[in-house]
C-alpha atoms as a PDB file:
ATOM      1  CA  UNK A   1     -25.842  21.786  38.316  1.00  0.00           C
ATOM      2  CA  UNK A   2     -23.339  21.603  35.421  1.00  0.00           C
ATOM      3  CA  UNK A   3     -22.289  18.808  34.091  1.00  0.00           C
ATOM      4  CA  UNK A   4     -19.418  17.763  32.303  1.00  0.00           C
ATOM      5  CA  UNK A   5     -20.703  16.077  28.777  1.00  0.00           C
ATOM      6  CA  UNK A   6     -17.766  13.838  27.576  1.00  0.00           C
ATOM      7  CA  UNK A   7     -17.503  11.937  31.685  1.00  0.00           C
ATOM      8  CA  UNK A   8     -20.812  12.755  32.840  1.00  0.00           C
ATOM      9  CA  UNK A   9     -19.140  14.444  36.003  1.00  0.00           C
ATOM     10  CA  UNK A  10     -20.679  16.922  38.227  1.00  0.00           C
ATOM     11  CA  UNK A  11     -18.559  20.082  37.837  1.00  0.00           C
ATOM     12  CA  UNK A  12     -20.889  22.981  39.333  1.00  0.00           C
ATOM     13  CA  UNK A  13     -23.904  25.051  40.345  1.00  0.00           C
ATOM     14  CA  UNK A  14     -25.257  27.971  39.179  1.00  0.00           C
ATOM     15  CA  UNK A  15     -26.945  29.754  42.073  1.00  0.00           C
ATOM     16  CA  UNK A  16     -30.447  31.237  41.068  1.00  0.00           C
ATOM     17  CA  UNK A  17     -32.619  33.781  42.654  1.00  0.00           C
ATOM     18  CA  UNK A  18     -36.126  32.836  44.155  1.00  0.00           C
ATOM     19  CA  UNK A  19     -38.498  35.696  46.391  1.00  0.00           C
ATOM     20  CA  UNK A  20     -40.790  33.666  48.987  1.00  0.00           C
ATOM     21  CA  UNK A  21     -43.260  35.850  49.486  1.00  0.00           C
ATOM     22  CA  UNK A  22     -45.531  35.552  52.073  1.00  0.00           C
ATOM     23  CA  UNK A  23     -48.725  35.460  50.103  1.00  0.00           C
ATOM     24  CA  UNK A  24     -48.002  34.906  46.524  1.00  0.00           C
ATOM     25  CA  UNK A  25     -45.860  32.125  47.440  1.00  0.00           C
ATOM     26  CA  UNK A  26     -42.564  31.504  45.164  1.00  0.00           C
ATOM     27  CA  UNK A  27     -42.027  34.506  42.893  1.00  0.00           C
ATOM     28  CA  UNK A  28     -39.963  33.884  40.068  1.00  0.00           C
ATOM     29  CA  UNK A  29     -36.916  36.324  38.946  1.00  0.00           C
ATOM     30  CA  UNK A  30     -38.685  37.397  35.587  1.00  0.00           C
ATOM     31  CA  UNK A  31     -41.336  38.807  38.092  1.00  0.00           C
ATOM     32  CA  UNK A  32     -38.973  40.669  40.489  1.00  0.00           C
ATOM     33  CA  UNK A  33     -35.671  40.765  38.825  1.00  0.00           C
ATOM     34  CA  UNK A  34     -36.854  43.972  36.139  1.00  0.00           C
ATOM     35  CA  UNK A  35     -38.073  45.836  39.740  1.00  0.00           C
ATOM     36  CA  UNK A  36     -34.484  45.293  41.667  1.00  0.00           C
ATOM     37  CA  UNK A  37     -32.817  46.623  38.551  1.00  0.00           C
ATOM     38  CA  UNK A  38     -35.096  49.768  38.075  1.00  0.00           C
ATOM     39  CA  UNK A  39     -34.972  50.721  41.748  1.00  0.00           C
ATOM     40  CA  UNK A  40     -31.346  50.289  42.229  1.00  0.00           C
ATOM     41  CA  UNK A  41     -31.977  47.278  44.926  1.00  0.00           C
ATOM     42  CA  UNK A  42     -30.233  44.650  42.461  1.00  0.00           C
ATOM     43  CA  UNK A  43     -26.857  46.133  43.939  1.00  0.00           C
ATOM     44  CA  UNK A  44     -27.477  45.362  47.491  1.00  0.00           C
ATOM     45  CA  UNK A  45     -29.318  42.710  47.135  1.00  0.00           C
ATOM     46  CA  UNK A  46     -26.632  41.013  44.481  1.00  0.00           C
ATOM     47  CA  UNK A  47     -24.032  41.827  46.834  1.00  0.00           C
ATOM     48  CA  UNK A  48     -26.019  39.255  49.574  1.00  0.00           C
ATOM     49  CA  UNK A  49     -26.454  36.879  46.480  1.00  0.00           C
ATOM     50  CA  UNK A  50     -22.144  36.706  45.902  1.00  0.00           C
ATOM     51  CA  UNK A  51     -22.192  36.088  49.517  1.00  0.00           C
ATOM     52  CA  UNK A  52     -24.416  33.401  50.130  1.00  0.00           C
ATOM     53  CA  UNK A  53     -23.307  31.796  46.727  1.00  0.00           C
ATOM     54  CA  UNK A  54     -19.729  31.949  48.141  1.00  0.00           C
ATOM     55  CA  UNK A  55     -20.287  31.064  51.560  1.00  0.00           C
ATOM     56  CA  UNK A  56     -21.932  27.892  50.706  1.00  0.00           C
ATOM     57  CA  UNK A  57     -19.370  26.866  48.047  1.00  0.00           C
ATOM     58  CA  UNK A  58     -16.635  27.151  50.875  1.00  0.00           C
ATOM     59  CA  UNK A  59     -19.000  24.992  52.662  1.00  0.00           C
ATOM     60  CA  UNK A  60     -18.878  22.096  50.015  1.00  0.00           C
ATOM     61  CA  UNK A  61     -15.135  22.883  49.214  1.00  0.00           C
ATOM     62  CA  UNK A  62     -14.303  22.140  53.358  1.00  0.00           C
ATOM     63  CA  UNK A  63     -16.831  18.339  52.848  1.00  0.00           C
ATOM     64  CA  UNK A  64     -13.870  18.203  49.872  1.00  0.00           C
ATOM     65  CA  UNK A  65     -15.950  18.849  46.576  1.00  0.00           C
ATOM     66  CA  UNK A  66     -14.138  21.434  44.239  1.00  0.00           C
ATOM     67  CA  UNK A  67     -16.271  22.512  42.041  1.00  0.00           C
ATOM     68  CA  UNK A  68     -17.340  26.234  40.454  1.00  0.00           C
ATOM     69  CA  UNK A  69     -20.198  28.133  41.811  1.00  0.00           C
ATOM     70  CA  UNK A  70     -21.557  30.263  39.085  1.00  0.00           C
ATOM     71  CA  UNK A  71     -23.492  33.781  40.312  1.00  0.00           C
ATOM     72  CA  UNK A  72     -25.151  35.955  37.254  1.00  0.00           C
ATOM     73  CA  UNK A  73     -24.298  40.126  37.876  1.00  0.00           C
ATOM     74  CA  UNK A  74     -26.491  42.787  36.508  1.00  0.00           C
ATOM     75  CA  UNK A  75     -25.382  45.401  34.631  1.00  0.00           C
ATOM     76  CA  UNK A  76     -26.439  48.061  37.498  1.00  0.00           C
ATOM     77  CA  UNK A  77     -23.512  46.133  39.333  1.00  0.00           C
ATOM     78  CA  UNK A  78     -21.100  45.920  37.092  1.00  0.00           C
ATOM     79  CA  UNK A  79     -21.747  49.948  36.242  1.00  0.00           C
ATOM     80  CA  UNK A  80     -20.140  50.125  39.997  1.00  0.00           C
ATOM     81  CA  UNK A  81     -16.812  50.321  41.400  1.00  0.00           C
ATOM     82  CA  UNK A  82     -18.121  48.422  44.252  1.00  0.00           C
ATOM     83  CA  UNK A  83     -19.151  45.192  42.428  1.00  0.00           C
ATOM     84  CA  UNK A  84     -14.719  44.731  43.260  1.00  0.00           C
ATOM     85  CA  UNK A  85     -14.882  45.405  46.863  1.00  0.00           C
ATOM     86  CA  UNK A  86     -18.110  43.143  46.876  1.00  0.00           C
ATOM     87  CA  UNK A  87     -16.336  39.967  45.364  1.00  0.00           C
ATOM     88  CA  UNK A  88     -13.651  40.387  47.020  1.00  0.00           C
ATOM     89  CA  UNK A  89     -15.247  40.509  50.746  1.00  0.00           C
ATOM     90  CA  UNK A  90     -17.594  37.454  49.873  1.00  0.00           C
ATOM     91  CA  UNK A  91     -14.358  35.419  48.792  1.00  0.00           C
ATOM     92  CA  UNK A  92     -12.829  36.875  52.184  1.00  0.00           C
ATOM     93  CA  UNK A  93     -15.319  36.090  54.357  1.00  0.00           C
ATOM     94  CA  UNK A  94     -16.069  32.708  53.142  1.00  0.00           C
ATOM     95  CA  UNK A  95     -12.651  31.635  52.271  1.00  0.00           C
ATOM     96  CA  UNK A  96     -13.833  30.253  48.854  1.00  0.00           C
ATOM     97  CA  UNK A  97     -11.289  29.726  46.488  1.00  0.00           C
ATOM     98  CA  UNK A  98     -11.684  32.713  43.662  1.00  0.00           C
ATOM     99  CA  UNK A  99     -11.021  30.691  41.270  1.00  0.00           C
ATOM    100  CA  UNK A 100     -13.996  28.477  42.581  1.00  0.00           C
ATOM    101  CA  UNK A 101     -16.192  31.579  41.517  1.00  0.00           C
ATOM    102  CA  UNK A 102     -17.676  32.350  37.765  1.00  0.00           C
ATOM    103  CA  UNK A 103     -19.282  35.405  37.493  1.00  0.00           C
ATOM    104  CA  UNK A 104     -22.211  35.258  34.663  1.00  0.00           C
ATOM    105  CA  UNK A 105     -22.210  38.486  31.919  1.00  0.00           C
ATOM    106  CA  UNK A 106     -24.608  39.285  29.326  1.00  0.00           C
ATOM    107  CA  UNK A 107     -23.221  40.453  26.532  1.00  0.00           C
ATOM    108  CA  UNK A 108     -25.904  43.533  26.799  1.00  0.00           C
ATOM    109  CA  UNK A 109     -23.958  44.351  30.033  1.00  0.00           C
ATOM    110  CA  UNK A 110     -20.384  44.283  28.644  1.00  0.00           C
ATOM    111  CA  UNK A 111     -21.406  46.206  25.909  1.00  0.00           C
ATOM    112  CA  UNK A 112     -23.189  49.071  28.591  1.00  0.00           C
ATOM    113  CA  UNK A 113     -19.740  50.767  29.100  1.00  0.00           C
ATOM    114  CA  UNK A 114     -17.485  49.223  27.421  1.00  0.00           C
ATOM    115  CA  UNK A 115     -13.928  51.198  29.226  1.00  0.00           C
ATOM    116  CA  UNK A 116     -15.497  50.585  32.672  1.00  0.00           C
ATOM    117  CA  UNK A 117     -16.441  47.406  32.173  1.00  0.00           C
ATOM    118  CA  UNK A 118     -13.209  46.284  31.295  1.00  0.00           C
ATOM    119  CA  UNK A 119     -11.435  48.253  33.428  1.00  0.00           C
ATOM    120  CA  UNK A 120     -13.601  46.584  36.353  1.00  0.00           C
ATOM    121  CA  UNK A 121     -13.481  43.162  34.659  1.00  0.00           C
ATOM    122  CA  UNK A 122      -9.501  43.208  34.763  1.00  0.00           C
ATOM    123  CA  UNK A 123      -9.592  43.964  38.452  1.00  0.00           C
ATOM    124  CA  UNK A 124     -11.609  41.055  39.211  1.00  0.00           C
ATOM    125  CA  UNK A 125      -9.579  39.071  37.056  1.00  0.00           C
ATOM    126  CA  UNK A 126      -6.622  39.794  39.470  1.00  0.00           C
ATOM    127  CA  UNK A 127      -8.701  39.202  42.110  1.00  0.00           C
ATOM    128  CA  UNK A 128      -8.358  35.293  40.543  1.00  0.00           C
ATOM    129  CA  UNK A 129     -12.466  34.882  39.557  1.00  0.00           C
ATOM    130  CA  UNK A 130     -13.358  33.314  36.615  1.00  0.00           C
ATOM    131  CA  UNK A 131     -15.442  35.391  33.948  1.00  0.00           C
ATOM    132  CA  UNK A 132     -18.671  34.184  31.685  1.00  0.00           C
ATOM    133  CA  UNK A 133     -20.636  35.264  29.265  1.00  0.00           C
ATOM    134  CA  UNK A 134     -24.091  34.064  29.569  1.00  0.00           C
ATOM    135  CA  UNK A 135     -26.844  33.480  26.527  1.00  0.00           C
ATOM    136  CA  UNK A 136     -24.222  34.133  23.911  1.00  0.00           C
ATOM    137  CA  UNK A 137     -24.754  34.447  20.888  1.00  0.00           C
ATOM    138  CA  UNK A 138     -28.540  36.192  21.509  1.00  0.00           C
ATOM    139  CA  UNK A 139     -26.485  39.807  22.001  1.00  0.00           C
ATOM    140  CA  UNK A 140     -24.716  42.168  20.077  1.00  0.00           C
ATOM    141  CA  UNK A 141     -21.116  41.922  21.013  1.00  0.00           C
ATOM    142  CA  UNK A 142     -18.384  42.762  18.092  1.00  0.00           C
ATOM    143  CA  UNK A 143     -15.252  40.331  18.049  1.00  0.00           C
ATOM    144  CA  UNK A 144     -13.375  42.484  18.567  1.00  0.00           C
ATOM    145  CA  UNK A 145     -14.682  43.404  21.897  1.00  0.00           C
ATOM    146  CA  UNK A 146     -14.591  40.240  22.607  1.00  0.00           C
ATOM    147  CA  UNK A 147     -11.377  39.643  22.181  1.00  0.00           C
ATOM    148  CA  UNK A 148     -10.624  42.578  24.778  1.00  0.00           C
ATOM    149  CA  UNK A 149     -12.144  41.552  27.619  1.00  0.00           C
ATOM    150  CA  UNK A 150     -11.095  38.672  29.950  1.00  0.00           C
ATOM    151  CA  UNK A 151     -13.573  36.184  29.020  1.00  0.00           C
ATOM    152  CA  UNK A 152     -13.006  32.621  30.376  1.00  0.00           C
ATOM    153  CA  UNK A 153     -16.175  30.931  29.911  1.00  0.00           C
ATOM    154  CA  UNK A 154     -19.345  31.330  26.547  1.00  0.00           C
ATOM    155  CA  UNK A 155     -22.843  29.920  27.602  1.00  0.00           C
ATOM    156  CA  UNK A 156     -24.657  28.802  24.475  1.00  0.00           C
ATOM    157  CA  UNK A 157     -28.148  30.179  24.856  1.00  0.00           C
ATOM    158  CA  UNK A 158     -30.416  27.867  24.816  1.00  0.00           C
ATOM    159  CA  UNK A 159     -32.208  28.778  22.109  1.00  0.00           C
ATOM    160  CA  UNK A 160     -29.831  27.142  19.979  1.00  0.00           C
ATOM    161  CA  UNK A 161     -29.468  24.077  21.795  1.00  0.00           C
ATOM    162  CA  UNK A 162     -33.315  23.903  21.666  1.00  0.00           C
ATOM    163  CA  UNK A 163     -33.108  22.986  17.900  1.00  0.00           C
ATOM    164  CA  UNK A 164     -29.467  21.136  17.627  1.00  0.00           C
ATOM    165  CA  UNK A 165     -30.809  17.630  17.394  1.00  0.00           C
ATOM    166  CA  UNK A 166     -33.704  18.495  14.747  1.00  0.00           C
ATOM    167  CA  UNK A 167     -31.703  21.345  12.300  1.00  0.00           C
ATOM    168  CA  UNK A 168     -29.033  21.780  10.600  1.00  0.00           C
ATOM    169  CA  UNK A 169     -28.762  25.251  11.364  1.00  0.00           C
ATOM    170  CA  UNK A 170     -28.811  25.090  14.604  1.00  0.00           C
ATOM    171  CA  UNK A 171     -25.877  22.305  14.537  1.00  0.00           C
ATOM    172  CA  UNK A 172     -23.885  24.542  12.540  1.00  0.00           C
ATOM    173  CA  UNK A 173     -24.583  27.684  14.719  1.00  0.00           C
ATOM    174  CA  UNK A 174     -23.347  25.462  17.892  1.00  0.00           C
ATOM    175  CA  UNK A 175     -20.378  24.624  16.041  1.00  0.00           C
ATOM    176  CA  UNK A 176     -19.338  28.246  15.233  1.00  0.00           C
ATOM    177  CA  UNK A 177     -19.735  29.000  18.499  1.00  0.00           C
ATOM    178  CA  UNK A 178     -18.103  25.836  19.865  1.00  0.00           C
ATOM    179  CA  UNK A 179     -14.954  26.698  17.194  1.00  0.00           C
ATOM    180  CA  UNK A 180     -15.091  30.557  18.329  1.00  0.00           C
ATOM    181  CA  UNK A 181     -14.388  29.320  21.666  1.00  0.00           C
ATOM    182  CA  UNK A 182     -11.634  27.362  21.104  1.00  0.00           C
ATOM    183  CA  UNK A 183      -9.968  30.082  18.722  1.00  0.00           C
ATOM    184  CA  UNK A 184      -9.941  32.220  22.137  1.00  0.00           C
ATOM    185  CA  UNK A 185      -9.038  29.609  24.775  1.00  0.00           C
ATOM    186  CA  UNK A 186     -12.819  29.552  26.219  1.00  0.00           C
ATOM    187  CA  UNK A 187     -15.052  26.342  27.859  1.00  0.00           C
ATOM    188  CA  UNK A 188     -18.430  26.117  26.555  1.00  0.00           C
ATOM    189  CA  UNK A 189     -21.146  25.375  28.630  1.00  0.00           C
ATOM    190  CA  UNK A 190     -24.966  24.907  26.773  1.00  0.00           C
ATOM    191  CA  UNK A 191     -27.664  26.502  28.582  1.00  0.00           C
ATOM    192  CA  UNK A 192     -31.219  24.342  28.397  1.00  0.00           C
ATOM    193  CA  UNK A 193     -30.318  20.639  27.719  1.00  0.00           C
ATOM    194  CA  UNK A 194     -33.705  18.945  27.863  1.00  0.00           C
ATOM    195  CA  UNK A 195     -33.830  15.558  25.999  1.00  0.00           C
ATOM    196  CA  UNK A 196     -31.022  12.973  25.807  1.00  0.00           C
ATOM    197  CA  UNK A 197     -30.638  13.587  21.769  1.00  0.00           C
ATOM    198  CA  UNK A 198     -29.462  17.540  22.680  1.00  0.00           C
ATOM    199  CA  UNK A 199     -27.042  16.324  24.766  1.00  0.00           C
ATOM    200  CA  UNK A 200     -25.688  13.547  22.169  1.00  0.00           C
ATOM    201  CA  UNK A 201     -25.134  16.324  19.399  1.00  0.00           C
ATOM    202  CA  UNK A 202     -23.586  18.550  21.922  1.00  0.00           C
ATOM    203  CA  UNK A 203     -21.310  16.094  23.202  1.00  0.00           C
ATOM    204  CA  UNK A 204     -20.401  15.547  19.550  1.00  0.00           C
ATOM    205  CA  UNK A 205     -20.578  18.784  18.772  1.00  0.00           C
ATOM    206  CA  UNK A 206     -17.445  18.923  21.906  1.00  0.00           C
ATOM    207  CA  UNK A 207     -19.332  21.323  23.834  1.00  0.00           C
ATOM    208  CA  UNK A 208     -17.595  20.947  27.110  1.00  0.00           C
ATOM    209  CA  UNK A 209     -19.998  21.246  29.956  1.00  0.00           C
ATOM    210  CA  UNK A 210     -23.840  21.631  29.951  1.00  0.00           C
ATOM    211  CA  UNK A 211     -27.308  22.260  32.036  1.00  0.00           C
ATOM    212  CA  UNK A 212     -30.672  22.100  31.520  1.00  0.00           C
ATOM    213  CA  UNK A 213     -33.618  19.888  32.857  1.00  0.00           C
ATOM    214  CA  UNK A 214     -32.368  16.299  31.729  1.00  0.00           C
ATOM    215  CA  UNK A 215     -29.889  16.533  34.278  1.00  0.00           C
ATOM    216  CA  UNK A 216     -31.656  18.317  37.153  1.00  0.00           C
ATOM    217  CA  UNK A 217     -34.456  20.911  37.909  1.00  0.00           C
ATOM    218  CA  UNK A 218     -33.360  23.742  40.123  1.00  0.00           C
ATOM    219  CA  UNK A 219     -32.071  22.186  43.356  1.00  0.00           C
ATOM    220  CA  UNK A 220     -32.444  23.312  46.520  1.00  0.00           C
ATOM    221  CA  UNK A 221     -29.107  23.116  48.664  1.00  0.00           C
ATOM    222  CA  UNK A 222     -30.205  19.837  50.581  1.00  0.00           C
ATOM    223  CA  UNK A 223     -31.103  18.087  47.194  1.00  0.00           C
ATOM    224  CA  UNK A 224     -26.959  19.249  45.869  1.00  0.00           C
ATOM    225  CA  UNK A 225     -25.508  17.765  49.280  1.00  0.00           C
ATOM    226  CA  UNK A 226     -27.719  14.517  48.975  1.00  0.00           C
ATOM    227  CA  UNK A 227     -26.557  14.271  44.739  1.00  0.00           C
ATOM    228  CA  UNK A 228     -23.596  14.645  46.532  1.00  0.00           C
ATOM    229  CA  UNK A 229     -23.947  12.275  49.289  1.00  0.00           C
ATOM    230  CA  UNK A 230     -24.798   9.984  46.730  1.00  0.00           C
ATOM    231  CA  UNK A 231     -21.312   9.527  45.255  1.00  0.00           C
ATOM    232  CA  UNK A 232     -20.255   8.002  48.362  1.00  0.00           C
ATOM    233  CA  UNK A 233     -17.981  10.633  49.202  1.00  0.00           C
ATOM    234  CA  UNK A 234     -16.113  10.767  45.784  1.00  0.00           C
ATOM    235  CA  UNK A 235     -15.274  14.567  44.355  1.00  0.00           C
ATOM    236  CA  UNK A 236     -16.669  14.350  41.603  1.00  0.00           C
ATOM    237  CA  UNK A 237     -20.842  13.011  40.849  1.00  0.00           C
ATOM    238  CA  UNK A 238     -21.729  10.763  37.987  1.00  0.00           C
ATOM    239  CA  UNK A 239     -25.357  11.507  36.402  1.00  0.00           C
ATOM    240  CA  UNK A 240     -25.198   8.510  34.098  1.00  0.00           C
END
């Protein structure tokens, strides 16, 4: 989930990746993710992901919550004219609102091919989606690229939110980023809030939205409806 730091309200989900396999058990993405990408199966495979993501965010939108569902794309996608015709059939077939749907960049995978991405990225823009870019500030994206491309959302790795309530450098690095943001008309969302001190300076910091373990671990979709369920019907969940 992602949280919104100045009310406390629940404002999304990122949907992650996990491979039951039959013997080994749950297989994390850092274990299967690098084999999908090398083999080519991360397209077809990420296709069913923008699907399933989308499919059950129409589901909660229809019980009345309206919140974002957030689904990370690989480079190998994005490298495809396909990755349109995919978002736009999941948002067809669901009936999710696109503006309901972030889709997660690395700044490794704008920079890949930098005319097609945008090109690609503008399309899905006018499609109405919402665009990230995830773990900024860990790649090597110019300014000036970013500037060009239809960015609507920066993660803050969490490597810098790791240190923000013990460093100074760290607090001024979220800052930056935090003031780069708002220079360009972005949300911020922190990546790997883990004690209630991170999410103090953050909040101070006016970081918009963040996630990480002090909030929740990676939910299953029967532990979001019953957070859900707990707010007694209400649109929006307090975590306070």
């Amino acid at each position: 989930p992602t949280i919104d730091l100045s009310t406390g309200a629940f404002t999304g989900v990122e949907a992650l990746l996990r491979w039951r396999h039959p013997q080994r058990g749950v297989v994390q993405p850092d274990d299967f993710i690098p084999a999908l990408e090398s083999s080519g199966l991360i397209v077809p495979v990420g296709a069913w992901v923008l699907h399933e993501a989308c499919r059950q965010g129409a589901a909660w939108h229809r019980q009345g919550y309206r919140f974002a569902v957030s689904v990370n794309v690989s480079a190998r996608q994005v490298d495809q004219d396909r990755i349109v015709d995919d978002v736009r059939d999941a948002l067809s077939i669901s009936g999710l609102d696109p503006e309901l749907l972030i889709l997660e960049l690395t700044e490794t995978t704008l920079m890949h091919d930098v005319e097609g991405t945008l090109a690609r990225l503008q399309l899905l823009k006018a499609v109405g989606v919402r665009i990230a870019i995830d773990d900024f500030g860990t790649g090597y994206s110019s300014l000036a690229y970013l500037r060009q491309f239809p960015i609507d959302v920066l993660k803050i790795d969490r490597s810098f939110v790791s240190g923000i309530a013990d460093t100074t450098e760290s607090a001024a690095l979220v800052r930056t980023l935090v003031q780069l943001g708002k220079v360009l008309g972005l949300e911020t969302i922190a990546e790997g809030i883990e004690t209630d001190d991170q999410r103090l300076r953050l909040k101070a910091e006016a970081v918009d939205t963040g996630q990480g373990f002090l909030f929740a671990r990676p939910l299953e979709v029967g532990d979001v409806n019953r957070l859900l369920d707990s707010s007694a019907g209400k649109p929006e969940v307090s975590v306070n």
